[in-house]
N, C-alpha and C. Protein backbone atom coordinates (compact mmCIF):
# COMPACT_ATOMS: atom_id res chain seq x y z
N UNK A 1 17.20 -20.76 -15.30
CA UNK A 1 17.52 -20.82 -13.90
C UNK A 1 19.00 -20.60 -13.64
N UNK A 2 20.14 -20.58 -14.87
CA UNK A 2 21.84 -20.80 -14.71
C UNK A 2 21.59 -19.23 -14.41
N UNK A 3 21.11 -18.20 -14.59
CA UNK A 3 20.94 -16.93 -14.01
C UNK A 3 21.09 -16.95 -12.96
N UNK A 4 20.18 -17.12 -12.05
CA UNK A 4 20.14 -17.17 -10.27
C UNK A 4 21.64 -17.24 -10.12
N UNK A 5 22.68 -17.86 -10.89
CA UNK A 5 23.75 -18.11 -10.38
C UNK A 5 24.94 -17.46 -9.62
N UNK A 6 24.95 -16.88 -10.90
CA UNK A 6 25.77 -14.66 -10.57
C UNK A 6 25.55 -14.44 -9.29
N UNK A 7 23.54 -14.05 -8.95
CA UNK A 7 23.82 -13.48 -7.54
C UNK A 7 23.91 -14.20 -6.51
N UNK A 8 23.85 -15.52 -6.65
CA UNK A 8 24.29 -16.75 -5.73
C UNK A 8 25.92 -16.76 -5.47
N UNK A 9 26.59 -16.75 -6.40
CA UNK A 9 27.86 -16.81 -6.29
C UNK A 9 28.33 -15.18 -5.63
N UNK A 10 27.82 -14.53 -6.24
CA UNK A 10 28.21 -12.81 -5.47
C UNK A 10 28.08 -13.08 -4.47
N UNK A 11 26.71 -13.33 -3.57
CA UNK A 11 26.28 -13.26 -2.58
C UNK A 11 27.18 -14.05 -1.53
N UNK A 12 27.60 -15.21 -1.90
CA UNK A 12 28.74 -16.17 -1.32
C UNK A 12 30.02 -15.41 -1.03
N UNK A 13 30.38 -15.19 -2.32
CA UNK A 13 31.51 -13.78 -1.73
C UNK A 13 31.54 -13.03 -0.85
N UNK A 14 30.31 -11.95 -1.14
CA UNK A 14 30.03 -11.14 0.31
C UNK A 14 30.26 -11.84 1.64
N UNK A 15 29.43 -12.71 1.92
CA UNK A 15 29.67 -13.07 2.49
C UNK A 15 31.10 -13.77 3.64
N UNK A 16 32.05 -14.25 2.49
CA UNK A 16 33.22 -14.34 3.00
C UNK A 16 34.32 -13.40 2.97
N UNK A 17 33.61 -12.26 2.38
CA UNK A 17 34.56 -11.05 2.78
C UNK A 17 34.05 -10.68 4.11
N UNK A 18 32.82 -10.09 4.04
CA UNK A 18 32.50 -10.01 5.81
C UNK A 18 32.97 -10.98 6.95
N UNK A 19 33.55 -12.06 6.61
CA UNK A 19 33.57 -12.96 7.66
C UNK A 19 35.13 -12.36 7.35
N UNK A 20 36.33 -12.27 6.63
CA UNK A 20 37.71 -11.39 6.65
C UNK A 20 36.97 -10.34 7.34
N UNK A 21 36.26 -9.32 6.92
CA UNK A 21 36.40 -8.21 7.83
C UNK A 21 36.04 -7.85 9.32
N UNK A 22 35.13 -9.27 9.40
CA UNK A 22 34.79 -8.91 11.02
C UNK A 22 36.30 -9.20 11.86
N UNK A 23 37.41 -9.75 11.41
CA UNK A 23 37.82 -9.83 12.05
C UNK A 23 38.42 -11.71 11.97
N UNK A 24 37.67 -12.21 11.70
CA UNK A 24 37.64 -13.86 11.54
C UNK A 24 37.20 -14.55 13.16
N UNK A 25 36.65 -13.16 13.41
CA UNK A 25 36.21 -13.53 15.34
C UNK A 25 35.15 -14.83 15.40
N UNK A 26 34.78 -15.99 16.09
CA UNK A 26 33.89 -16.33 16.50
C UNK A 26 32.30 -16.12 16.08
N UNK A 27 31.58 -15.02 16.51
CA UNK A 27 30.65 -14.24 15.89
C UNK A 27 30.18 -14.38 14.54
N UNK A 28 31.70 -13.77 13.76
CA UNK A 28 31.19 -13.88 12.13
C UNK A 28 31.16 -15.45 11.65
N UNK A 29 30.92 -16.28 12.42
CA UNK A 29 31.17 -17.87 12.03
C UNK A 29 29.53 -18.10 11.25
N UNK A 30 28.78 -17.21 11.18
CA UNK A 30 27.53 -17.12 11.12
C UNK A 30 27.65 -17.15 9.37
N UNK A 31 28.38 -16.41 8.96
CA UNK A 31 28.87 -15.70 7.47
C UNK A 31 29.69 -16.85 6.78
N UNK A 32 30.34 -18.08 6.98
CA UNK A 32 30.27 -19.04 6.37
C UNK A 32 29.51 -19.97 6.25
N UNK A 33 28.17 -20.03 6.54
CA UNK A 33 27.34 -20.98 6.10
C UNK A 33 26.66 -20.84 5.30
N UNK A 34 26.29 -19.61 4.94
CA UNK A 34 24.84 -19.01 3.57
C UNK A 34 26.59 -18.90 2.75
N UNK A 35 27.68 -19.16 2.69
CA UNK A 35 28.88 -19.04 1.91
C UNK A 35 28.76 -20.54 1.07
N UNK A 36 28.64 -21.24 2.00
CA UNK A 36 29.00 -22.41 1.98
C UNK A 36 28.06 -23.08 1.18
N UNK A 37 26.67 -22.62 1.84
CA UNK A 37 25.33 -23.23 1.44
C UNK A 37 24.86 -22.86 -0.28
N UNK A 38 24.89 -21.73 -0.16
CA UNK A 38 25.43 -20.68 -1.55
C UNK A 38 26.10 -21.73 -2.73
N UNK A 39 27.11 -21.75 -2.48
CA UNK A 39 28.30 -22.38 -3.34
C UNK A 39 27.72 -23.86 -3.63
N UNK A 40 27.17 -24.55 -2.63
CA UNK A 40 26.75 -26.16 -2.99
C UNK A 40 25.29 -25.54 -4.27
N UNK A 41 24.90 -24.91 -3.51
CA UNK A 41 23.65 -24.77 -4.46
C UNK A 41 23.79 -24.08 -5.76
N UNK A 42 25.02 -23.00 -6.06
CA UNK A 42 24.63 -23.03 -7.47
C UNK A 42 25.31 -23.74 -8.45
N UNK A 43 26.22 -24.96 -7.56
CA UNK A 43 26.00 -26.17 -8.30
C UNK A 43 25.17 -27.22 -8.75
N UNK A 44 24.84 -27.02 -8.20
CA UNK A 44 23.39 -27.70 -8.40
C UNK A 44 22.22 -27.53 -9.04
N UNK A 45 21.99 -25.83 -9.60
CA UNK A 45 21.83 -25.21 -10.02
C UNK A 45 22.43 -25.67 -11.93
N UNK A 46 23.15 -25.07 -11.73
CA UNK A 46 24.21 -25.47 -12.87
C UNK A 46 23.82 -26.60 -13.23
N UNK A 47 23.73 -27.60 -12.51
CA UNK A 47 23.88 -29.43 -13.19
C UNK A 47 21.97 -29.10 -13.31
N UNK A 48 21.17 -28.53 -13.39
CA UNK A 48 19.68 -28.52 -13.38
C UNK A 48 18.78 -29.20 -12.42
N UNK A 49 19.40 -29.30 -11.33
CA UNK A 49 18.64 -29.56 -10.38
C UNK A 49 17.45 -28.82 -9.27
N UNK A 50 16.25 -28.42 -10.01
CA UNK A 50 15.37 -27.45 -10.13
C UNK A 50 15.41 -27.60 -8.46
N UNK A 51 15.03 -28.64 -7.64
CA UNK A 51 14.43 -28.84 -6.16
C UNK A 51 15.41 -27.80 -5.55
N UNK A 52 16.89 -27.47 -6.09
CA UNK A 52 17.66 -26.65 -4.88
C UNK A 52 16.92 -25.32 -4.89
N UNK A 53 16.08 -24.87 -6.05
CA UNK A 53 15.71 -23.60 -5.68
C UNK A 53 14.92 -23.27 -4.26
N UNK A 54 14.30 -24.21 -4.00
CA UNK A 54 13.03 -24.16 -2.71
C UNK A 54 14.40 -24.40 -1.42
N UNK A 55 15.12 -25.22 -1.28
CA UNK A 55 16.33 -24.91 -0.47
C UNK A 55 16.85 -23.36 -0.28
N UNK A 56 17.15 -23.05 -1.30
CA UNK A 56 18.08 -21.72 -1.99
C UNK A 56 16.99 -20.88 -1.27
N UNK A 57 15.50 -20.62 -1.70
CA UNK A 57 14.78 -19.83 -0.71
C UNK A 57 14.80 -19.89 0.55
N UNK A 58 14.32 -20.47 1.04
CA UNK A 58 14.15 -20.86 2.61
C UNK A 58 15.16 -20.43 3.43
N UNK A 59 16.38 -20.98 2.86
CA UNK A 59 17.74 -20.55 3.22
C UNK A 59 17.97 -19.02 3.18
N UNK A 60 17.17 -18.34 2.35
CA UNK A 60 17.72 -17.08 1.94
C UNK A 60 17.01 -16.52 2.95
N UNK A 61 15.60 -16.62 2.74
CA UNK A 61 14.68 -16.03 3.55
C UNK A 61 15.12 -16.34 5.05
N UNK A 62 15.96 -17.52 5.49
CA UNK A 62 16.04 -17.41 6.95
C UNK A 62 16.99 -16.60 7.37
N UNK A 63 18.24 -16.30 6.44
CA UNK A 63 19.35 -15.88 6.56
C UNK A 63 19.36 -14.25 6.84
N UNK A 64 18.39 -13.75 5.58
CA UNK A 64 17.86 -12.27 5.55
C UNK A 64 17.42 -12.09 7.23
N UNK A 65 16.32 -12.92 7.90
CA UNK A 65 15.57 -12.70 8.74
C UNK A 65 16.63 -12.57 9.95
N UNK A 66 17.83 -13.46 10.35
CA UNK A 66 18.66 -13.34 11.02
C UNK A 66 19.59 -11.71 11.09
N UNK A 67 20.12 -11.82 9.80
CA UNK A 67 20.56 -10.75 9.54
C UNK A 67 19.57 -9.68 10.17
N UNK A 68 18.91 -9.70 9.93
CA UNK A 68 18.03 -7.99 10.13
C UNK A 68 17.76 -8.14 11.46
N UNK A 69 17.16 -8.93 12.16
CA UNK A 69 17.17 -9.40 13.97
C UNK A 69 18.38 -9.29 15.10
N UNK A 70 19.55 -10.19 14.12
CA UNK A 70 20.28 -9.97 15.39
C UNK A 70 21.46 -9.04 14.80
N UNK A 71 22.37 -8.94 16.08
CA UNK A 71 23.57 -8.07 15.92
C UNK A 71 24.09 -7.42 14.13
N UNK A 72 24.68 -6.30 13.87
CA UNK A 72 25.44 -6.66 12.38
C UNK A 72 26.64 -7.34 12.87
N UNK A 73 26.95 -8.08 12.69
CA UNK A 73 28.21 -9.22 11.95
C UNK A 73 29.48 -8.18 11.52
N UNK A 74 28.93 -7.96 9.79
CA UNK A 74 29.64 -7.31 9.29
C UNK A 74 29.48 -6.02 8.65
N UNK A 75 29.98 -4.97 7.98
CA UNK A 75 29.37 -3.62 8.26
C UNK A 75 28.44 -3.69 7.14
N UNK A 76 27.59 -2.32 7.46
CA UNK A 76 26.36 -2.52 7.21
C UNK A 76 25.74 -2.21 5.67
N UNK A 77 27.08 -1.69 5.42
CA UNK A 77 27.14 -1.51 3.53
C UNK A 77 27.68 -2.83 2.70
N UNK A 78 28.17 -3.62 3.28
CA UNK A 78 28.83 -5.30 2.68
C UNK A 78 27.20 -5.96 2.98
N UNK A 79 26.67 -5.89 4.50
CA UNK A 79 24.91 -6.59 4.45
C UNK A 79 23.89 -6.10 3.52
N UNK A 80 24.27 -4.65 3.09
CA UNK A 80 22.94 -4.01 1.81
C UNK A 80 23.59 -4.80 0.54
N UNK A 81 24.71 -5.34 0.50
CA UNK A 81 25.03 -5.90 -1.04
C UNK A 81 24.69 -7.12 -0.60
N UNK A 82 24.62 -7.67 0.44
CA UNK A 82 24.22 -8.99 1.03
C UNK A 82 22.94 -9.55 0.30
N UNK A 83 22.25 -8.53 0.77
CA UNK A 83 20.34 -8.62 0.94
C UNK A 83 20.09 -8.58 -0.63
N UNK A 84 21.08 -7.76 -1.55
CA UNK A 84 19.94 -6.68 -2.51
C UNK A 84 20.73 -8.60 -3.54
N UNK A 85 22.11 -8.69 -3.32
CA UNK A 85 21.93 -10.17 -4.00
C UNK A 85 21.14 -11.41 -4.11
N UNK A 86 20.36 -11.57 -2.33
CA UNK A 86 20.07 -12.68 -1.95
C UNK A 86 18.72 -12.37 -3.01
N UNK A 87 18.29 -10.61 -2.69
CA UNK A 87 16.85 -10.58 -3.85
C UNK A 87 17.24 -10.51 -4.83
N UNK A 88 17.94 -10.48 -5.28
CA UNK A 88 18.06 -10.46 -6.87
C UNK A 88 17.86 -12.20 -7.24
N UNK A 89 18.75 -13.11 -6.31
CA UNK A 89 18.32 -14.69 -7.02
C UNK A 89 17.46 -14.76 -6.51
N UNK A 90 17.05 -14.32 -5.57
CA UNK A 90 15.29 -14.90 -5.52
C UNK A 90 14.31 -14.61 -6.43
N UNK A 91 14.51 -13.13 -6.92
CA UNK A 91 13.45 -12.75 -8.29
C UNK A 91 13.96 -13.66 -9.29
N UNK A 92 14.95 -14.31 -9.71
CA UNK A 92 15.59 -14.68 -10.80
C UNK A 92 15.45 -16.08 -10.66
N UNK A 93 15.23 -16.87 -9.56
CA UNK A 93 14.56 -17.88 -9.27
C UNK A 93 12.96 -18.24 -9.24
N UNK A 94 12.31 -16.79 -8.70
CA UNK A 94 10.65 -17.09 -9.16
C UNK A 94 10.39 -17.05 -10.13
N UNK A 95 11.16 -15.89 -11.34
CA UNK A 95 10.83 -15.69 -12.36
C UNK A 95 11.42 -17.19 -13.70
N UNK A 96 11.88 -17.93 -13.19
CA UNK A 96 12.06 -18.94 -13.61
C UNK A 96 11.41 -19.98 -13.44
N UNK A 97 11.14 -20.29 -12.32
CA UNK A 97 9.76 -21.25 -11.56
C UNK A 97 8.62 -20.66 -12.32
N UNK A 98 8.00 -19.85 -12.45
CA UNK A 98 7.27 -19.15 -12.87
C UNK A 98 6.93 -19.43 -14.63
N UNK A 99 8.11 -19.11 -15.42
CA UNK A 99 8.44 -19.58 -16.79
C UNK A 99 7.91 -21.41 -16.37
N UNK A 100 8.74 -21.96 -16.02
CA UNK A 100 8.53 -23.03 -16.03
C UNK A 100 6.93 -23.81 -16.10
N UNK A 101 6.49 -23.23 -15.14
CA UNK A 101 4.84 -23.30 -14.70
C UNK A 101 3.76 -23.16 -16.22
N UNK A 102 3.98 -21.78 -16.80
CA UNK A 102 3.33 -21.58 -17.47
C UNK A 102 3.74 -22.40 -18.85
N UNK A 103 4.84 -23.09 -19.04
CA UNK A 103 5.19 -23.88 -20.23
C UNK A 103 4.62 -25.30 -20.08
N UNK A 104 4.81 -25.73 -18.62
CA UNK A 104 4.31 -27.01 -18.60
C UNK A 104 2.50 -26.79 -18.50
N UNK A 105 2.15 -25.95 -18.20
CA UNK A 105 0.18 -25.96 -18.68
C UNK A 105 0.03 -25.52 -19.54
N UNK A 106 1.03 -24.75 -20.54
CA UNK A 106 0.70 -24.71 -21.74
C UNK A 106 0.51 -26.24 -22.86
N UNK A 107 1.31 -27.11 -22.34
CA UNK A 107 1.15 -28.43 -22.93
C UNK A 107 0.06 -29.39 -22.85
């Protein structure tokens, strides 16, 4: 699961570069919280605290859904490295949940 981490932490970045490039306007205030939220979680992550993954989704999945609905924020080639990170820990998070699953019914 210390995998998911990379694109958790990338993704946090992006994020606070878009919030520098919009400008630091109001608006992009949107772009420090999946920053923020990001950063707590792949500590947590790190220390093995499996429950943040179902956070870490939900979060992702709401964040994506915003993103693609309302206004761009920030430009629209910093949101495709946005998205293609948020999927990358999400595959790297099921595929770990997943491992997990099949070890504990293997016992």
């Amino acid at each position: 699961m210390r995998l998911a981490i990379i694109p958790l932490i990338a993704s946090a970045i992006l994020h606070l570069i878009g919030f520098a490039l919009a400008g630091f306007v109001s608006s992009s205030l949107f772009l420090l919280f999946p920053a923020a939220l990001y950063s707590v979680l792949s500590v947590g992550l790190w220390r093995g605290m499996t429950w943040v993954t179902l956070v870490c989704m939900v979060g992702g999945c709401i964040g994506t859904v915003i993103e693609f609905t309302g206004p761009l924020i920030a430009p629209a080639p910093l949101l495709v490295g946005i998205i293609l990170a948020d999927l990358v820990a999400a595959g790297l998070l099921i595929r770990a949940l997943w491992r997990s699953q099949r070890i504990t019914n293997a016992r």
